[in-house]
Protein backbone atom coordinates (compact mmCIF):
# COMPACT_ATOMS: atom_id res chain seq x y z
CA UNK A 1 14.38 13.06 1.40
CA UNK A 2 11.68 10.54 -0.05
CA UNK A 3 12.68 8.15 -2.07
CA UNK A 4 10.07 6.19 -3.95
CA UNK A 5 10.86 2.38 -4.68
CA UNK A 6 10.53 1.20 -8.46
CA UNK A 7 7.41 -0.74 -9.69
CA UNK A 8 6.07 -1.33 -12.89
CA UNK A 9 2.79 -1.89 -11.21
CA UNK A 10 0.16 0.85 -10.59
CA UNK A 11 0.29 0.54 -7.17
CA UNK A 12 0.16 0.05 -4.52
CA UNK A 13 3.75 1.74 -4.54
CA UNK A 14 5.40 1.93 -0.66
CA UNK A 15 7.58 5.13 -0.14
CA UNK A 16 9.91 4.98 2.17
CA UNK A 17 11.98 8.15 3.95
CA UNK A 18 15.65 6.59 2.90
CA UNK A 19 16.44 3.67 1.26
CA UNK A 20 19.00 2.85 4.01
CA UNK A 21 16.86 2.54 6.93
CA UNK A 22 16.32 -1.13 7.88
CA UNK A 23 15.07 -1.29 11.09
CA UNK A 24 12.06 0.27 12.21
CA UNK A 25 11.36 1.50 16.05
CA UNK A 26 8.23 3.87 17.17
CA UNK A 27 5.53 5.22 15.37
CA UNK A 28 6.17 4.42 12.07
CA UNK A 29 3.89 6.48 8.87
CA UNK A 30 3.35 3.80 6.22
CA UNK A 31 2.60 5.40 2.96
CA UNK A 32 2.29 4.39 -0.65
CA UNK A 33 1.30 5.97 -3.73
CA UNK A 34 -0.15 5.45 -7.08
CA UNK A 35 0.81 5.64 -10.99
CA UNK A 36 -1.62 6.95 -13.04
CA UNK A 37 -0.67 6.26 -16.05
CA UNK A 38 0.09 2.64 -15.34
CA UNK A 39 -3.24 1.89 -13.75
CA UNK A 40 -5.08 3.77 -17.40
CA UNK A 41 -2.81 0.90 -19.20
CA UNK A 42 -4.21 -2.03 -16.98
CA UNK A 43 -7.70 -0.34 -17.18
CA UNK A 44 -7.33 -0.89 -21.28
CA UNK A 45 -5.74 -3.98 -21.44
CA UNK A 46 -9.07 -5.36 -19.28
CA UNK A 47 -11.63 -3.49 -21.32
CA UNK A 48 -12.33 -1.74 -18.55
CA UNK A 49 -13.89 1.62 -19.58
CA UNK A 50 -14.55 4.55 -17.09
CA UNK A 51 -12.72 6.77 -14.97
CA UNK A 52 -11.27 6.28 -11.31
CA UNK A 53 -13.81 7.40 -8.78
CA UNK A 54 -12.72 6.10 -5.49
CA UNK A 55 -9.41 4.58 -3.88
CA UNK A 56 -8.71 2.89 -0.61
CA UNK A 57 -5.69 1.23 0.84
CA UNK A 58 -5.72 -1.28 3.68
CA UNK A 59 -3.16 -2.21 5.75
CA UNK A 60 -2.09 -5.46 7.12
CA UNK A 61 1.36 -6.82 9.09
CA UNK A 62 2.11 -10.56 9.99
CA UNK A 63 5.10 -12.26 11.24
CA UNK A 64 7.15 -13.18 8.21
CA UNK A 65 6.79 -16.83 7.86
CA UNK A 66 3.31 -17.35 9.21
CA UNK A 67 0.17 -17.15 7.05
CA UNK A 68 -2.30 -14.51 8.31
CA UNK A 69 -2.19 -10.69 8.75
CA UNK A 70 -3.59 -8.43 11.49
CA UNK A 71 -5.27 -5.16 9.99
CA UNK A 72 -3.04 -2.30 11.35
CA UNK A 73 -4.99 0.43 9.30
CA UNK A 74 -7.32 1.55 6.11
CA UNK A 75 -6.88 5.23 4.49
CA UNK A 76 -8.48 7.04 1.50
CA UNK A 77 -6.40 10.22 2.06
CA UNK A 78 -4.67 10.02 -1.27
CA UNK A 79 -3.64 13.82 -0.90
CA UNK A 80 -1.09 12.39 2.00
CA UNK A 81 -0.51 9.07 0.13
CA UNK A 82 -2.53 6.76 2.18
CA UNK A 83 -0.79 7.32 5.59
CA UNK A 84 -1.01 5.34 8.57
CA UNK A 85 0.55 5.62 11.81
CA UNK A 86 2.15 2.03 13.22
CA UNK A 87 3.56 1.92 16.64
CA UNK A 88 5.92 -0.45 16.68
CA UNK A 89 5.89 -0.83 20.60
CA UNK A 90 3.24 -3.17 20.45
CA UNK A 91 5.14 -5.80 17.99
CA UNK A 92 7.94 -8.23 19.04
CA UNK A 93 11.62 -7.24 17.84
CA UNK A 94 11.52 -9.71 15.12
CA UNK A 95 11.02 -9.89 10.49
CA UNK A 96 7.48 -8.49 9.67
CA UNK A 97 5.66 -8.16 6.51
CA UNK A 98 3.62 -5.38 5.74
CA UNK A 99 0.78 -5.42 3.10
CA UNK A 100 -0.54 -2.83 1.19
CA UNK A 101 -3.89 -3.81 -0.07
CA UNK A 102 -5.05 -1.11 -2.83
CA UNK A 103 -8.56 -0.91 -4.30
CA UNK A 104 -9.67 1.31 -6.98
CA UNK A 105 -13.55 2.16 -7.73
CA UNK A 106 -13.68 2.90 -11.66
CA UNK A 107 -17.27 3.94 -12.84
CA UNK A 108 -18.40 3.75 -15.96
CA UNK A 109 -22.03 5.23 -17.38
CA UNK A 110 -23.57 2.01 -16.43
CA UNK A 111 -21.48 0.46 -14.16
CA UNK A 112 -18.84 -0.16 -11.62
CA UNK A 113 -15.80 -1.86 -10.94
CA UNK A 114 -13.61 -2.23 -7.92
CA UNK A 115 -9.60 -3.61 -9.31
CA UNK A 116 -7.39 -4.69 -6.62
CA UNK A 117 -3.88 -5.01 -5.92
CA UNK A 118 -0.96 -5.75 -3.15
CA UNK A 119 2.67 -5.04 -2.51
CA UNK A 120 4.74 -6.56 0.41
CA UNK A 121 7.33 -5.74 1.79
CA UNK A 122 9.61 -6.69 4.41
CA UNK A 123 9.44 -5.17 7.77
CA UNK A 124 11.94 -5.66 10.73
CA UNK A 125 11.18 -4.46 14.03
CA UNK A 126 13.57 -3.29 16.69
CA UNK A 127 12.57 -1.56 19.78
């Protein structure tokens, strides 16, 4: 079962395989999708014309409380909802964050524009 945490933003979205897991041990897949819809609304209320011609989603973890993030991973594979594999082996049992960093290309007849956007979430890690 996948169950897909509310947003009213367009993404990025994280899905996670039950809402009652809260600990996280092992390889991990970090995924996230999209809403359509909600990204066309954005698009309009920028005057942003075109159509959606690339995405990419970066990830990023950091110790909760301290200010930078590592990048863990980067995927375009929207088709499998911008997996990455973490192993969580090589992180300390203690609270993570993990960042979902989502860019979409929108071109236009005469030009292009990359919109961004981020969801974080909180992570905890025990091996």
């Amino acid at each position: 079962m996948v169950i897909e945490l509310a947003s009213t933003s367009w993404g990025p979205q994280f899905i996670v395989p039950c809402i009652s897991i809260k600990k996280y041990h092992g390889c991990v897949l970090l995924r996230q999708n999209i809403d359509d819809g909600l990204l066309r609304k954005e698009l309009n209320a920028m005057d942003i014309s075109g159509l959606p011609a690339g995405y990419t989603n970066a990830w990023y973890i950091r110790k909760k409380g301290t200010p930078s993030w590592i990048k863990i991973g980067e995927s375009s594979d929207r088709e499998r909802d911008f997996c990455i594999r973490l192993n969580t082996r090589q992180f300390q049992n203690v609270f993570y964050q993990i960042l979902g960093f989502m860019s979409v290309k929108v071109k236009a007849e005469k030009s292009e524009v990359i919109i961004s956007k981020q969801n974080i979430a909180d992570f905890d890690i025990h091996n």
